[in-house]
C-alpha atoms as a PDB file:
ATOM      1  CA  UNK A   1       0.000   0.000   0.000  1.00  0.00           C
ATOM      2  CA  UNK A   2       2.640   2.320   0.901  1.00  0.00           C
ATOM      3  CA  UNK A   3       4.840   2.002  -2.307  1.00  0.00           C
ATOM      4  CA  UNK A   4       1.065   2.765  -4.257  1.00  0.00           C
ATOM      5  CA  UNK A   5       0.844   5.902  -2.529  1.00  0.00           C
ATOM      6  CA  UNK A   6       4.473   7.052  -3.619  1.00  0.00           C
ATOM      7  CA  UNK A   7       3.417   5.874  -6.486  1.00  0.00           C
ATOM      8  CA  UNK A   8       0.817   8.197  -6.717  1.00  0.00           C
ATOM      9  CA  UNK A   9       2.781  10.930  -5.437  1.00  0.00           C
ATOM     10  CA  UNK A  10       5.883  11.121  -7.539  1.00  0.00           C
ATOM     11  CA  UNK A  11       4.521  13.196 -10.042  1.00  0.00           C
ATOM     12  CA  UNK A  12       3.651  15.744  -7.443  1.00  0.00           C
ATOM     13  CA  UNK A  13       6.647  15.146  -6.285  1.00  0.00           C
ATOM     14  CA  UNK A  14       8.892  15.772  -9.192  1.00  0.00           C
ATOM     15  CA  UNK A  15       6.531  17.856 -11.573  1.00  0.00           C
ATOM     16  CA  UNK A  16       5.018  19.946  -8.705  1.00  0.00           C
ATOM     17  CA  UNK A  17       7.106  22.672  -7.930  1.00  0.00           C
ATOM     18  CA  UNK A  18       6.425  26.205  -9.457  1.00  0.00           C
ATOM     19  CA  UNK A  19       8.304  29.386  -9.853  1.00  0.00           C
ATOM     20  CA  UNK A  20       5.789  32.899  -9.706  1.00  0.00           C
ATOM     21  CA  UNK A  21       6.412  35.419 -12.478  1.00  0.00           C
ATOM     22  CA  UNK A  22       4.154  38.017 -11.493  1.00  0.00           C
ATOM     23  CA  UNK A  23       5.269  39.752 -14.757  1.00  0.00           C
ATOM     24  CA  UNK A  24       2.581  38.666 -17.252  1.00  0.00           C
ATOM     25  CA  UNK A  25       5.099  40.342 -20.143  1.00  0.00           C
ATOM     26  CA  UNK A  26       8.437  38.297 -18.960  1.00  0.00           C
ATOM     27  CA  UNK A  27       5.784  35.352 -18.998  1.00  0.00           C
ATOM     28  CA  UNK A  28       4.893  36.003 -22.733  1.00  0.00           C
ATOM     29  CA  UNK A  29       8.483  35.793 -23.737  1.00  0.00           C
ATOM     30  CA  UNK A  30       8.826  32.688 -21.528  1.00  0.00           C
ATOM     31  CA  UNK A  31       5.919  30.774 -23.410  1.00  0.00           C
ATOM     32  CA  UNK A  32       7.335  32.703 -26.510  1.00  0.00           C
ATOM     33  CA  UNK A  33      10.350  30.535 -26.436  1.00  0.00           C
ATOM     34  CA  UNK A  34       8.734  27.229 -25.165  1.00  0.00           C
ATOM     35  CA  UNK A  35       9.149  27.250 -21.442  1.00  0.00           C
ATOM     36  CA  UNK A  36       6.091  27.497 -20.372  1.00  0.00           C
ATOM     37  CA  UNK A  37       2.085  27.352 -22.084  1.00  0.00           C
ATOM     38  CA  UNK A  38      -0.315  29.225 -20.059  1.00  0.00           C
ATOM     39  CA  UNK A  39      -0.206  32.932 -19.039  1.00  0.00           C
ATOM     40  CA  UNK A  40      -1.184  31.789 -15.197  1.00  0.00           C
ATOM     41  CA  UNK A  41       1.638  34.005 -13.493  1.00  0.00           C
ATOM     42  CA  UNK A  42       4.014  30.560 -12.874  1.00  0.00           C
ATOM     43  CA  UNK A  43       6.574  28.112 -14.855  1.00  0.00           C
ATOM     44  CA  UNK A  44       6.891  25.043 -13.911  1.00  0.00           C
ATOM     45  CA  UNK A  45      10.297  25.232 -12.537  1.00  0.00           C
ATOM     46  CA  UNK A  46      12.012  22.095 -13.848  1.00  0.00           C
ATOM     47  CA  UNK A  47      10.971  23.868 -17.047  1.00  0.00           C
ATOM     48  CA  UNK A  48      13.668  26.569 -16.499  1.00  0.00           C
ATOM     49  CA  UNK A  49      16.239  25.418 -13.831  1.00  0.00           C
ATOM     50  CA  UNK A  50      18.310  23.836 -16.884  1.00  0.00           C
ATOM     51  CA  UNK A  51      18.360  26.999 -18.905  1.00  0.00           C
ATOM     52  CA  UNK A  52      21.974  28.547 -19.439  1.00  0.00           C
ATOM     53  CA  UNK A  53      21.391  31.617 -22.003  1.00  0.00           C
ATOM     54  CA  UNK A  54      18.040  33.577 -21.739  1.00  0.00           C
ATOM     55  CA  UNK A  55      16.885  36.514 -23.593  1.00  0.00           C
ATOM     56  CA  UNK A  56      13.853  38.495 -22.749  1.00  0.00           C
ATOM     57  CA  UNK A  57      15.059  41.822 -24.667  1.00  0.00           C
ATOM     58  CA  UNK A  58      12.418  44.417 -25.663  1.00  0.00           C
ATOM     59  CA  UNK A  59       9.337  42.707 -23.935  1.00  0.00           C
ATOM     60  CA  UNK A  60       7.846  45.383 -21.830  1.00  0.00           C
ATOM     61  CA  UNK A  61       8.749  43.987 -18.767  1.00  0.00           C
ATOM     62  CA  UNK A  62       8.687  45.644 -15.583  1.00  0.00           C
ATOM     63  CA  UNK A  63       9.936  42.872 -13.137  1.00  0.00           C
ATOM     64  CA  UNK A  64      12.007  39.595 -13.843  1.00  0.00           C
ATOM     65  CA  UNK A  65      10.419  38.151 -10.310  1.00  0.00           C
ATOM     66  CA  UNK A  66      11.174  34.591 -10.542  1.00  0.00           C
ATOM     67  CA  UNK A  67      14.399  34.733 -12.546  1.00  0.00           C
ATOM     68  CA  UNK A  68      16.365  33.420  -9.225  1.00  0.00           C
ATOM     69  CA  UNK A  69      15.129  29.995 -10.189  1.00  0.00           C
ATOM     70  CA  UNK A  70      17.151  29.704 -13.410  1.00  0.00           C
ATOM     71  CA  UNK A  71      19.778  28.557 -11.129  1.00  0.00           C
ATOM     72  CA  UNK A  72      22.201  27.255 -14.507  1.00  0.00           C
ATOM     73  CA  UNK A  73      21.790  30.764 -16.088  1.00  0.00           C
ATOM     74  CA  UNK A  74      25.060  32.345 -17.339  1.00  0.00           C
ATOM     75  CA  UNK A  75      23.723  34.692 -20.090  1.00  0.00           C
ATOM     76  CA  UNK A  76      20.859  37.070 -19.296  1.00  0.00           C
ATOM     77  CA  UNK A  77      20.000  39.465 -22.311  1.00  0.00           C
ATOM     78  CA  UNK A  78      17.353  41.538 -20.744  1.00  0.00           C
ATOM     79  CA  UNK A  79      18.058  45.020 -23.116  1.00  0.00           C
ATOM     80  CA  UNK A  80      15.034  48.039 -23.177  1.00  0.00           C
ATOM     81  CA  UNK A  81      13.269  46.865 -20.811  1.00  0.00           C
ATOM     82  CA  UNK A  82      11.153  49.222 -18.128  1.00  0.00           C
ATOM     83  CA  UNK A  83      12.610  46.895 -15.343  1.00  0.00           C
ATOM     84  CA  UNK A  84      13.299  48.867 -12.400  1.00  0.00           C
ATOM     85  CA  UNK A  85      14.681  46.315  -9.590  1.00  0.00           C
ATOM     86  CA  UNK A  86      16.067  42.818 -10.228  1.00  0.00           C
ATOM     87  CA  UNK A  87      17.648  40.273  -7.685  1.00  0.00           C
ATOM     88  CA  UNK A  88      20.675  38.298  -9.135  1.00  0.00           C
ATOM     89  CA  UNK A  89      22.048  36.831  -6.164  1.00  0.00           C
ATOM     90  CA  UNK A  90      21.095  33.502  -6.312  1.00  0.00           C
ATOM     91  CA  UNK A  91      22.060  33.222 -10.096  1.00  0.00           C
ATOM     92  CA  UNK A  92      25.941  32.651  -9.360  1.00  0.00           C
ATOM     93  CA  UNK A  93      26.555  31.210 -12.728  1.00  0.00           C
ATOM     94  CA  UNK A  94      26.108  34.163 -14.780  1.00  0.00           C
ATOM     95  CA  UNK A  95      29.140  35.072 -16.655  1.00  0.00           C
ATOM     96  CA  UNK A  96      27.420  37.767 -19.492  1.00  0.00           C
ATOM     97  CA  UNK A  97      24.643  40.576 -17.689  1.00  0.00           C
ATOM     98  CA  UNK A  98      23.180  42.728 -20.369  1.00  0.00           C
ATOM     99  CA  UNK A  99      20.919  45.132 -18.558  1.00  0.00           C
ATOM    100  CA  UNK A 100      21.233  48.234 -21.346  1.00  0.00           C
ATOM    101  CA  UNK A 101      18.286  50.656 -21.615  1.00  0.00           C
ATOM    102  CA  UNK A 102      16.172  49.621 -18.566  1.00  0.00           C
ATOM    103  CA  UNK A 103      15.483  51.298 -15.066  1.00  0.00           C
ATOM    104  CA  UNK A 104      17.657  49.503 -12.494  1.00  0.00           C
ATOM    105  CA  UNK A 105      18.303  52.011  -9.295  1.00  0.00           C
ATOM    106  CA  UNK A 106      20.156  48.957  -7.021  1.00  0.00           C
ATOM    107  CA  UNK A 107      22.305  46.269  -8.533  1.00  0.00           C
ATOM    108  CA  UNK A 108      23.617  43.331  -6.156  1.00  0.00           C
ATOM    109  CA  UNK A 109      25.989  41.266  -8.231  1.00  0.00           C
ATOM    110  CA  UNK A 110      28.372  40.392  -5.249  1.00  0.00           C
ATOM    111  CA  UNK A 111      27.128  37.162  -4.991  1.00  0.00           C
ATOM    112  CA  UNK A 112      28.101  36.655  -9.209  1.00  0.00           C
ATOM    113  CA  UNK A 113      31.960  36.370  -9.167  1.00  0.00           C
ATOM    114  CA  UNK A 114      31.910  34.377 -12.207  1.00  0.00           C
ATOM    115  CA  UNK A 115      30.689  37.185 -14.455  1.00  0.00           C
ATOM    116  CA  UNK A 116      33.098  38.523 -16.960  1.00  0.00           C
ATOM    117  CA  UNK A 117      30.692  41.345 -19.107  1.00  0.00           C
ATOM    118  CA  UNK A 118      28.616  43.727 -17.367  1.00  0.00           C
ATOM    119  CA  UNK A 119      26.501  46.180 -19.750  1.00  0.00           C
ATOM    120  CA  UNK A 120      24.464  48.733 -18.166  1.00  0.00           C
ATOM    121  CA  UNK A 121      24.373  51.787 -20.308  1.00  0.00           C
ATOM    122  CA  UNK A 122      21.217  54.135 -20.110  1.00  0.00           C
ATOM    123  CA  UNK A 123      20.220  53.002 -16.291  1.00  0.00           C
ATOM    124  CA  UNK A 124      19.999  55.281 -13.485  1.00  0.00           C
ATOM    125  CA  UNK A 125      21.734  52.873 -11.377  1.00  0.00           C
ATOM    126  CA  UNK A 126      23.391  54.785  -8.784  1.00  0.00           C
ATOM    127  CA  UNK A 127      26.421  52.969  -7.824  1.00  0.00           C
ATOM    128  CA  UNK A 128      27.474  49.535  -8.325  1.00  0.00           C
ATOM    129  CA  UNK A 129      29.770  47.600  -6.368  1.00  0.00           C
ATOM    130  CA  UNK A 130      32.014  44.882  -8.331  1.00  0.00           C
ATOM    131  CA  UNK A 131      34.408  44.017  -5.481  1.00  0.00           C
ATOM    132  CA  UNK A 132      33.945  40.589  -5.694  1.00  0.00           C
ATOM    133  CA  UNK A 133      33.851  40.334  -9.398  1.00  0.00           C
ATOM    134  CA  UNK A 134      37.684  39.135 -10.246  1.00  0.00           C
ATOM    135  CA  UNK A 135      36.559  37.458 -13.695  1.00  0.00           C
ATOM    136  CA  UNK A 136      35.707  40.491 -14.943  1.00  0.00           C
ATOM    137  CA  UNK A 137      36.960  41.686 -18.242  1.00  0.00           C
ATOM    138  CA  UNK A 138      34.816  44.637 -19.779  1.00  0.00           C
ATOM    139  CA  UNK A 139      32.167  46.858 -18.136  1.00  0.00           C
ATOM    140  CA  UNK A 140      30.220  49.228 -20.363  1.00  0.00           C
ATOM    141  CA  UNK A 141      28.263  51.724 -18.701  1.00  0.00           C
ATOM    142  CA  UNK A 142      28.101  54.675 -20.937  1.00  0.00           C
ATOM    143  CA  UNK A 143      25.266  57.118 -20.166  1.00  0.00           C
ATOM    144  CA  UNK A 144      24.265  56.024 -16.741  1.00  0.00           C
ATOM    145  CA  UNK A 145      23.618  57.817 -13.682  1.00  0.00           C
ATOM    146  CA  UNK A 146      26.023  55.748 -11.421  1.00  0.00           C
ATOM    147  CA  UNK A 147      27.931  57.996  -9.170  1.00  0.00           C
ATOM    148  CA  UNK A 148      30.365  55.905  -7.314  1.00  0.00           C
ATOM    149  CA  UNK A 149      31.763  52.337  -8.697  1.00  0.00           C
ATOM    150  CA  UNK A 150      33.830  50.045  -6.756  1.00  0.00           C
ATOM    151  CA  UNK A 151      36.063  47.839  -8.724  1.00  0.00           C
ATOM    152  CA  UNK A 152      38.929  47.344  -6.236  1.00  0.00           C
ATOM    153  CA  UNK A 153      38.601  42.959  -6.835  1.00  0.00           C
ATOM    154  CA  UNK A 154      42.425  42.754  -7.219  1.00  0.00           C
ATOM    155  CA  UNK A 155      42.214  41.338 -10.481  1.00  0.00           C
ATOM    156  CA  UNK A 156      42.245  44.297 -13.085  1.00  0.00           C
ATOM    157  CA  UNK A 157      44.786  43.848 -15.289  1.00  0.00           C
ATOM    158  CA  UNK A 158      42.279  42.018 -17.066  1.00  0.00           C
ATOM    159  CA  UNK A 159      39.880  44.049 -17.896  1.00  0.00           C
ATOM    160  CA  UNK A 160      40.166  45.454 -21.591  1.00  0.00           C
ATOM    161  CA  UNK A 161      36.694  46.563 -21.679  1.00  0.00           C
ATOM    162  CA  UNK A 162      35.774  49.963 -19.596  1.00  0.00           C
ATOM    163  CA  UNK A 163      33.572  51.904 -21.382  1.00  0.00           C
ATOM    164  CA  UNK A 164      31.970  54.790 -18.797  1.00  0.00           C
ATOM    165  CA  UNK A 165      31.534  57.669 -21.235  1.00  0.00           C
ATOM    166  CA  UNK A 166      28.852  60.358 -20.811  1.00  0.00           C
ATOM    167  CA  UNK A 167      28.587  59.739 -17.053  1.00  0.00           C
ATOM    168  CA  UNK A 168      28.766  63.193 -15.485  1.00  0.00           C
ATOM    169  CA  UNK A 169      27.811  61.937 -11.994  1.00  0.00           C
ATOM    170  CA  UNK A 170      30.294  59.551 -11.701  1.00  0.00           C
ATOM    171  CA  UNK A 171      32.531  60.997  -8.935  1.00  0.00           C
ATOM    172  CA  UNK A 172      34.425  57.534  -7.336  1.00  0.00           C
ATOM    173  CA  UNK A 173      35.978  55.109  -8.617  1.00  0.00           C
END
């Protein structure tokens, strides 16, 4: 009786587990590219955990809630976009950010020391710190707002990439 009842289980089990996306736009582009089917404001999360590259560029969307369960992600592509906060720090595979034309204030990527590109040009992010980030190797964040940028990882000599042009607030480095 009892190995019936597992039986009956396992697919709850293993199939049950969702991820929200409150976002019904960053849905859209989900089912757009065959994660997910119905615009119910969740993926089944097995559906996404395995994804590595993701792009979700010029959807309309406002909030990437949900995006901390693509837990193999290393390329996010998320360019004009309204999105005005988004939470990173459990995607510590990411090697390529591409957040260009959206609305980001705050940026944690301390928790991402694998990441090598950061693009953020045309956000009013306000400072950004990149401490932890000794992979890096170009950072482009040419019209931004970002006033004070901390890059001290002890690892620059690689970067070859540093594009911070038409950034009049920028005051610390």
């Amino acid at each position: 009786m009892k190995k019936l009842l597992f039986l009956l289980m396992f697919p709850v089990l293993c199939f049950g587990q969702y991820t929200l996306i409150p976002d019904q736009n960053f849905e859209q582009a989900l089912i757009d590219l065959g994660y997910d089917s119905i615009l119910d404001g969740q993926v089944i999360t097995n559906n996404i955990n395995f994804i590595d590259s993701l792009n979700v560029s010029n959807n309309n969307i406002s909030d990437l809630t949900g995006i901390e369960d693509f837990t193999a992600l290393k390329y996010l592509f998320c360019q004009n976009n309204p999105i005005g906060s988004l939470n990173l720090t459990q995607n510590n595979l990411l090697v390529e950010l591409d957040l260009f034309l959206n609305q980001i204030t705050y940026l944690d990527l301390t928790q991402n020391i694998l990441l090598k590109n950061i693009y953020f040009e045309g956000n009013p992010l306000v400072g950004l710190d990149l401490s932890n980030n000794v992979n890096l190797i170009g950072l482009w964040g040419n019209g931004s707002d970002i006033s004070c940028l901390n890059i001290k990882n002890g690892n620059n000599l690689y970067i070859n990439n540093f594009y911070l042009s038409f950034t009049p607030n920028l005051t610390c480095i």
